[in-house]
Protein backbone atom coordinates (compact mmCIF):
# COMPACT_ATOMS: atom_id res chain seq x y z
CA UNK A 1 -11.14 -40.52 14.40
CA UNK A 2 -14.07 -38.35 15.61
CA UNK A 3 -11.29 -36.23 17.94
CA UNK A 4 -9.45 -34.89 15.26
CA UNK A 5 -12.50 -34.16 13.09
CA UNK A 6 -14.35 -31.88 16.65
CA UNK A 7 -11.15 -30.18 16.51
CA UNK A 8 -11.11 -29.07 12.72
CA UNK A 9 -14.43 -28.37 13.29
CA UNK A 10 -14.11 -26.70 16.42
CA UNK A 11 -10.82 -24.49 14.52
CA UNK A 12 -12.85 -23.58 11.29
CA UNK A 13 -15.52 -22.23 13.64
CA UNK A 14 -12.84 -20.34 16.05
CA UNK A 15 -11.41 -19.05 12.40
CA UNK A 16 -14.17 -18.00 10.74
CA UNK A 17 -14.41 -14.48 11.16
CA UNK A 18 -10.19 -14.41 10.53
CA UNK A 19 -10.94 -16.59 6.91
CA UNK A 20 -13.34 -13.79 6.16
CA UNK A 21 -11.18 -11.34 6.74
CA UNK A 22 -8.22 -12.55 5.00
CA UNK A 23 -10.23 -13.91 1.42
CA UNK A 24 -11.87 -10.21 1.73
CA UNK A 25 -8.04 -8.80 1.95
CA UNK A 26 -6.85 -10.98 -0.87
CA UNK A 27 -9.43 -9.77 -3.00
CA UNK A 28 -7.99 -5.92 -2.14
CA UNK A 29 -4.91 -7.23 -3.35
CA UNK A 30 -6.23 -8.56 -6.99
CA UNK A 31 -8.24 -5.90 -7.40
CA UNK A 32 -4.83 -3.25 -6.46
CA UNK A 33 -3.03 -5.72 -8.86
CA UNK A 34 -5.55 -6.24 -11.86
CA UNK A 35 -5.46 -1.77 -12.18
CA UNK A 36 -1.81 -2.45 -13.02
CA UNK A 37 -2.04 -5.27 -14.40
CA UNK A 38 -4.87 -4.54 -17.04
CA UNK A 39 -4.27 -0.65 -17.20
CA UNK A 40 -4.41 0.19 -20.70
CA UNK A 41 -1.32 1.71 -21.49
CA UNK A 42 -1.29 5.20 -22.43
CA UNK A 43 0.42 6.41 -25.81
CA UNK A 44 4.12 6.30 -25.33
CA UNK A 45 5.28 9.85 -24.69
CA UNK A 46 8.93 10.98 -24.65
CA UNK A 47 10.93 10.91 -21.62
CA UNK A 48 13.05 13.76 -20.60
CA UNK A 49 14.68 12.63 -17.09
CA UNK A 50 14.52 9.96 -14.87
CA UNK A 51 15.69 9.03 -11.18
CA UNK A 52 17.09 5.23 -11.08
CA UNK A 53 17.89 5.81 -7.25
CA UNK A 54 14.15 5.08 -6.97
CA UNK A 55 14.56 1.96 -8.27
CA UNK A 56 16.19 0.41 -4.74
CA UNK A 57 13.36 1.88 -3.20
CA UNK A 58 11.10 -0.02 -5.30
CA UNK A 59 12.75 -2.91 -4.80
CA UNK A 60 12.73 -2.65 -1.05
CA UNK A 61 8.67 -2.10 -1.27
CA UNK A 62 8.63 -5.41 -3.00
CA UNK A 63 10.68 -7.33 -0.04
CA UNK A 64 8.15 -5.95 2.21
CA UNK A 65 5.24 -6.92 0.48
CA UNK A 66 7.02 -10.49 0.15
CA UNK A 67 7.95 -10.38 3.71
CA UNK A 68 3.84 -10.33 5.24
CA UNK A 69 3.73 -13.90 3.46
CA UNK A 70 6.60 -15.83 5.17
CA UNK A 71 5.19 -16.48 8.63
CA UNK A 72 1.55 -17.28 9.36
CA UNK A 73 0.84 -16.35 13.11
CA UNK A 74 -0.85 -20.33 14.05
CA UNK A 75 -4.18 -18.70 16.08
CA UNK A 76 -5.91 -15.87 13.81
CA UNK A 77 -6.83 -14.12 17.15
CA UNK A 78 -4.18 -14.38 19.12
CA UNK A 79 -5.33 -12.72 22.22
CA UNK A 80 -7.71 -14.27 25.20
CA UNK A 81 -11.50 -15.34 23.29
CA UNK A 82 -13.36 -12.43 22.68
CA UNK A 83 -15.41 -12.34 19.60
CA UNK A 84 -16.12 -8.53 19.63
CA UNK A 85 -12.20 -7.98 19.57
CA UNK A 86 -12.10 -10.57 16.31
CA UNK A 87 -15.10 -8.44 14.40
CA UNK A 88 -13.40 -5.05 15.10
CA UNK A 89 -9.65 -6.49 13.95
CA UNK A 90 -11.06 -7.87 11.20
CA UNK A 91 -13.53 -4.73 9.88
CA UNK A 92 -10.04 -2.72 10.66
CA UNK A 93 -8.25 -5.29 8.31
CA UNK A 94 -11.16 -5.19 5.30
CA UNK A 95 -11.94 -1.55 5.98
CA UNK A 96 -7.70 -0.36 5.60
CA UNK A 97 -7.56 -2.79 2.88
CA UNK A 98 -10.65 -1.40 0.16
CA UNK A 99 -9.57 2.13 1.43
CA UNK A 100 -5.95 1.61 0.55
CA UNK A 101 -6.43 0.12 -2.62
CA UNK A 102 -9.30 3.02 -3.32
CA UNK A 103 -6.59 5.56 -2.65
CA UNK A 104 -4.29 4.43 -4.40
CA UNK A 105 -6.58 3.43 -7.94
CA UNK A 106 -7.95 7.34 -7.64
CA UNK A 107 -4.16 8.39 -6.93
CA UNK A 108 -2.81 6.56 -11.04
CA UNK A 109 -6.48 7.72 -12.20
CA UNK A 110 -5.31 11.06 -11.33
CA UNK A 111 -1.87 10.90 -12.70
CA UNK A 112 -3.40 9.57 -15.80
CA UNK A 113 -0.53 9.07 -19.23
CA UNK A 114 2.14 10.73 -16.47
CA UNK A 115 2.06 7.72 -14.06
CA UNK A 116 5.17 5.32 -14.75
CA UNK A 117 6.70 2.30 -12.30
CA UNK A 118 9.73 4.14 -12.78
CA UNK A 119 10.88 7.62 -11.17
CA UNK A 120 10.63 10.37 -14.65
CA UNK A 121 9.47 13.37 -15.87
CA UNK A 122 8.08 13.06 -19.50
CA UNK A 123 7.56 16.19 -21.92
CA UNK A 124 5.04 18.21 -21.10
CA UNK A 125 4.88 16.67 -17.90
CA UNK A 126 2.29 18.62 -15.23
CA UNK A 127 2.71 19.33 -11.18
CA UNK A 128 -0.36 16.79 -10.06
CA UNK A 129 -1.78 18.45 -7.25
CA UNK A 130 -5.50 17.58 -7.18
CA UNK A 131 -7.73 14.57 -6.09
CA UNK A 132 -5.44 12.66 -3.55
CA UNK A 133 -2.48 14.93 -4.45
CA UNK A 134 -4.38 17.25 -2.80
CA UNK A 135 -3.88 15.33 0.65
CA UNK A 136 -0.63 13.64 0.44
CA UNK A 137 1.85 13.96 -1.81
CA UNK A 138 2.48 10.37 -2.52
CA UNK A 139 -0.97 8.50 -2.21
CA UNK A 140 0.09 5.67 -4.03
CA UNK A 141 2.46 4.71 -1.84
CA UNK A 142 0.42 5.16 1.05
CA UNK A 143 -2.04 2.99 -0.66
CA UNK A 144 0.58 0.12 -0.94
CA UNK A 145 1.71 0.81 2.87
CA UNK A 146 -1.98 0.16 3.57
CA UNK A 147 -2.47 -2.91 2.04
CA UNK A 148 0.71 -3.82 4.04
CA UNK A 149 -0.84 -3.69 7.56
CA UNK A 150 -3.72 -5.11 6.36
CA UNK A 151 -2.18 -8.07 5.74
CA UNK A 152 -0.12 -7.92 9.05
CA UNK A 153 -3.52 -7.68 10.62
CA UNK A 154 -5.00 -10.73 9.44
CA UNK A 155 -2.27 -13.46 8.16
CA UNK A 156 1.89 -12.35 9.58
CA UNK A 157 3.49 -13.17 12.86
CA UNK A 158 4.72 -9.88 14.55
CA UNK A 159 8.12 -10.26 13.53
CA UNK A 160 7.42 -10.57 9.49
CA UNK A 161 4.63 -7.84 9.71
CA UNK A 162 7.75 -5.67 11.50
CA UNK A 163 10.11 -6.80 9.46
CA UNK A 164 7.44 -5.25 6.20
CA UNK A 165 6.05 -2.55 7.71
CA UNK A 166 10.30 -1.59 8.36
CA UNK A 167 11.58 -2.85 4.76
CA UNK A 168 8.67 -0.84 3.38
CA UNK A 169 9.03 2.68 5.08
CA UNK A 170 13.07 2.37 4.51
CA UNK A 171 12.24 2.02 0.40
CA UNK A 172 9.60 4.42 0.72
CA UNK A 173 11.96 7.01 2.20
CA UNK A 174 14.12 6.20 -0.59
CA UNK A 175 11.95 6.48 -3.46
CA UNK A 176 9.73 9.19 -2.10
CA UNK A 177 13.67 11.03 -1.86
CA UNK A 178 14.71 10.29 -5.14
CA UNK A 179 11.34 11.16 -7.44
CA UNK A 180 10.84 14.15 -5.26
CA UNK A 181 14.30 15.90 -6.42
CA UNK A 182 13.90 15.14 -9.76
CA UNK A 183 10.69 17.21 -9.42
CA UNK A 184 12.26 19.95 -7.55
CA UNK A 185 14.76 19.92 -10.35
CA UNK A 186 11.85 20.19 -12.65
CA UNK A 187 8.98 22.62 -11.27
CA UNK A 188 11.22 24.08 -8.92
CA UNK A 189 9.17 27.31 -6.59
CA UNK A 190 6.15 25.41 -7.97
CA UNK A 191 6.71 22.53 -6.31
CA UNK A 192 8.25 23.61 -2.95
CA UNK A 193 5.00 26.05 -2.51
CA UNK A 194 3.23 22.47 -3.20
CA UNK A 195 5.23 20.87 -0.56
CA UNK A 196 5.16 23.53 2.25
CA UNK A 197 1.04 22.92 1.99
CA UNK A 198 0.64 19.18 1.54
CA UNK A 199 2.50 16.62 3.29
CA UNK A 200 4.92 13.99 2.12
CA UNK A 201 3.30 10.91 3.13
CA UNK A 202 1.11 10.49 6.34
CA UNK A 203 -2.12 13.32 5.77
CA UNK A 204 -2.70 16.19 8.14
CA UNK A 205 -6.08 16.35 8.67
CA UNK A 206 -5.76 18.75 11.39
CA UNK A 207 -4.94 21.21 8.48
């Protein structure tokens, strides 16, 4: 009887900094999901195009963020003992997490009655290119790829967290594609000029 108990004990203690790290990433999560959750919905405004093409890509964003959940790696650190290399892992984890969701609240703060789940251009719709538009093009979704590999980093087995990270980049492509012609279609030089300077979806800070 006492065997079993030293080893739960003896676990828990081995876990600890990976428990942290993982109830501090869940709460990144709640608090990404609560802004969409409990946005207050803007006044409904009338929609002059839309790109349903985006909506595969959205749909392959949510397999990916289903995918991090389907296989929990057994050991939290799963290299030889070394307690510095659980700390840093785990601030990497927490750190990616609060910064992803940060981005990615400023990024629909910024887009304000224009930001929609779905891929359109409403009237009087503006080019957003300030705040986090101002660094990537698609900050949102950079946000969401974030929260991603956090996860990976602190729950998946490599083969889920590969299996997101690659279900997520392919619907990304896809929906970054398909909103990103509509708005060619719609701002046309404007928007090209805004392209040439800011990138699509990983920043340039070397800029």
């Amino acid at each position: 009887m006492l065997r079993p108990a030293k080893e739960l004990a003896m676990r828990f203690q081995t876990d600890a900094i990976g428990l942290t790290a993982l109830i501090l990433v869940l709460l990144a999560y709640a608090l990404f999901g609560s802004v969409f959750l409990f946005r207050k919905r803007p006044p409904q405004t009338e929609e002059n195009k839309r790109a349903p093409a985006a909506t595969f890509g959205i749909v392959l964003q949510g397999v990916s963020f289903a995918l991090v959940w389907t296989a929990r790696r057994q050991r939290w650190w799963p290299f030889p003992p070394s307690r510095a290399g659980e700390v840093v892992l785990a601030a990497a984890a927490v750190i990616l997490a609060y910064a992803s969701c940060w981005l990615s609240i400023r990024a629909v703060q910024t887009l304000g009655k224009q930001w929609a789940y779905a891929a359109r251009v409403i009237k009087g719709h503006e080019l957003i290119t300030q705040g986090p538009y101002g660094t990537v093009r698609n900050p949102i979704y950079l946000g969401m790829f974030g929260l991603v590999l956090s996860m990976c980093l602190v729950f998946s087995r490599w083969w889920s967290g590969l299996a997101a990270v690659v279900f997520f980049l392919i619907g990304n492509h896809i929906r970054i594609r398909a909103e990103e012609r509509l708005l060619r279609e719609t701002f046309g030089d404007q928007f090209e000029e805004y392209a040439r300077g800011v990138p699509a979806f990983i920043p340039r800070p070397w800029r």
